[in-house]
Protein backbone atom coordinates (compact mmCIF):
# COMPACT_ATOMS: atom_id res chain seq x y z
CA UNK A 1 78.84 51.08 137.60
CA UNK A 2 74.86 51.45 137.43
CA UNK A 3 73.11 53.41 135.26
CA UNK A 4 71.90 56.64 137.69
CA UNK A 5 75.26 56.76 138.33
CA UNK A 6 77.15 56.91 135.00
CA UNK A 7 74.03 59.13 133.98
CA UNK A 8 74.79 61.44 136.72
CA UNK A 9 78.84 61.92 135.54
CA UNK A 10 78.08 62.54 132.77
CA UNK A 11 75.71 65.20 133.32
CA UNK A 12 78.43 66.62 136.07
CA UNK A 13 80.92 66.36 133.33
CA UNK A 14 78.45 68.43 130.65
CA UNK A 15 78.29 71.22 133.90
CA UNK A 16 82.30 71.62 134.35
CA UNK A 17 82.23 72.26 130.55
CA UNK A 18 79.69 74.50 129.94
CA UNK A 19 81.38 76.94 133.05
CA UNK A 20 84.06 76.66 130.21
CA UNK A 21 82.22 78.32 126.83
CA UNK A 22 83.15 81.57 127.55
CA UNK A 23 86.49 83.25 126.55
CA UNK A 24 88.42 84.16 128.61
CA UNK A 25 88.50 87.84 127.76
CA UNK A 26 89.66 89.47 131.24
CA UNK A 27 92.23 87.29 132.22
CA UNK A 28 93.59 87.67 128.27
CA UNK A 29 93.24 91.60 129.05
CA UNK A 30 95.23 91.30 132.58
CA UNK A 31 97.70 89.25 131.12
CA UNK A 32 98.85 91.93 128.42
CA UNK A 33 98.73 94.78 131.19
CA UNK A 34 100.88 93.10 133.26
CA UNK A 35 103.53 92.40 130.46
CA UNK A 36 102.99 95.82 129.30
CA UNK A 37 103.78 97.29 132.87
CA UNK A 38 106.50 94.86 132.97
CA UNK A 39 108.38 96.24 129.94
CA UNK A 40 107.82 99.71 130.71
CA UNK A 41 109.58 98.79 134.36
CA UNK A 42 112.78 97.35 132.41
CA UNK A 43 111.92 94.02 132.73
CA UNK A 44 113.57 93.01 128.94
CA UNK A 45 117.10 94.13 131.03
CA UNK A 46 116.21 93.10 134.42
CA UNK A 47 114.33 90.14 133.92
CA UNK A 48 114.25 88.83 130.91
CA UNK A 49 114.09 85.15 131.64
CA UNK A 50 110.52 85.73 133.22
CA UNK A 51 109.59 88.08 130.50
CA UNK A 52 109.79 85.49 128.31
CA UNK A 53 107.94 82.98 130.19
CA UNK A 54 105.23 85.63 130.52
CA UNK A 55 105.05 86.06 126.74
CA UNK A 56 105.58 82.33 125.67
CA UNK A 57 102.01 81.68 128.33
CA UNK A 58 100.21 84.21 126.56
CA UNK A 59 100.82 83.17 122.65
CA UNK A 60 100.10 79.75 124.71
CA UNK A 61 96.45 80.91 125.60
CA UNK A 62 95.80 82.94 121.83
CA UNK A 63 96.54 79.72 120.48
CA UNK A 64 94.19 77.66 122.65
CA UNK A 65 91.58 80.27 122.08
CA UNK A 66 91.58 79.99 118.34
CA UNK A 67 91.11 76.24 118.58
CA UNK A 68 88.06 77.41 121.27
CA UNK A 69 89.95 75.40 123.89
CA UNK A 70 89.17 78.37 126.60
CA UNK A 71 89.78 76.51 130.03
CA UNK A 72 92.90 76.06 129.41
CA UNK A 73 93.51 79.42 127.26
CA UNK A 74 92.22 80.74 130.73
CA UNK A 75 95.05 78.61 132.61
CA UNK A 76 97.34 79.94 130.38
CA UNK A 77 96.75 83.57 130.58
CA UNK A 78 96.48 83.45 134.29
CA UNK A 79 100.29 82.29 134.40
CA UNK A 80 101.29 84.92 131.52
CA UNK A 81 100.25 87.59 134.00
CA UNK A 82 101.90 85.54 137.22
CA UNK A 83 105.00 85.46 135.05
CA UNK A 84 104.94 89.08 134.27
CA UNK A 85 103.89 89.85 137.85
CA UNK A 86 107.53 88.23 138.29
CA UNK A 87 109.33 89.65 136.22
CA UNK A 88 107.91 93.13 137.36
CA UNK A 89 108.99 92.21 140.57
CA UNK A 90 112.46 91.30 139.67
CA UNK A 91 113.03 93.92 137.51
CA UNK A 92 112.30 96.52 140.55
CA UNK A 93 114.81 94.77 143.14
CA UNK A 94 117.25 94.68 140.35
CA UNK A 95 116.68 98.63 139.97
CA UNK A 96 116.64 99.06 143.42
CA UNK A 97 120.06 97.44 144.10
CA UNK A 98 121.39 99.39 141.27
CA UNK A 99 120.37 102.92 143.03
């Protein structure tokens, strides 16, 4: 590999993680909405399974954010809130076959 181009991955690779040095404070914030809104839907009766999932991705991402590890925190919290998005979900066609 020549020079120019091991110089210029390398500089590509300094980019993709500097897009990375923030926190990722929204997605953290949606995540915790969307397991709140799951719980208050009944989602610990009607889908607990997911519920879990949802909360076990979201200690996940607090843990990679202490360690400043924020892409994948972000990865993380973005399937906490897909997880509680499911179990929200679940929980609602559960309560609607119930009725």
């Amino acid at each position: 590999m020549t020079v120019f181009l091991r110089s210029v991955l390398l500089t590509a690779c300094f980019v993709a993680a500097a897009c990375q040095t923030a926190p990722p404070v929204q997605e953290m914030s949606d995540a915790r909405q969307a397991i709140s809104v799951a719980i208050e839907a009944g989602a610990e009766k009607h889908a607990a399974a997911a519920l879990r999932a949802a909360n076990a991705h979201l200690d996940s991402a607090e843990r990679y954010l202490t360690t400043r590890n924020y892409a994948i925190a972000r990865r993380e919290a973005i399937e906490a809130k897909a997880k509680a998005l499911e179990a929200l979900e679940r929980s609602a066609a559960l309560q609607d076959a119930e009725d």
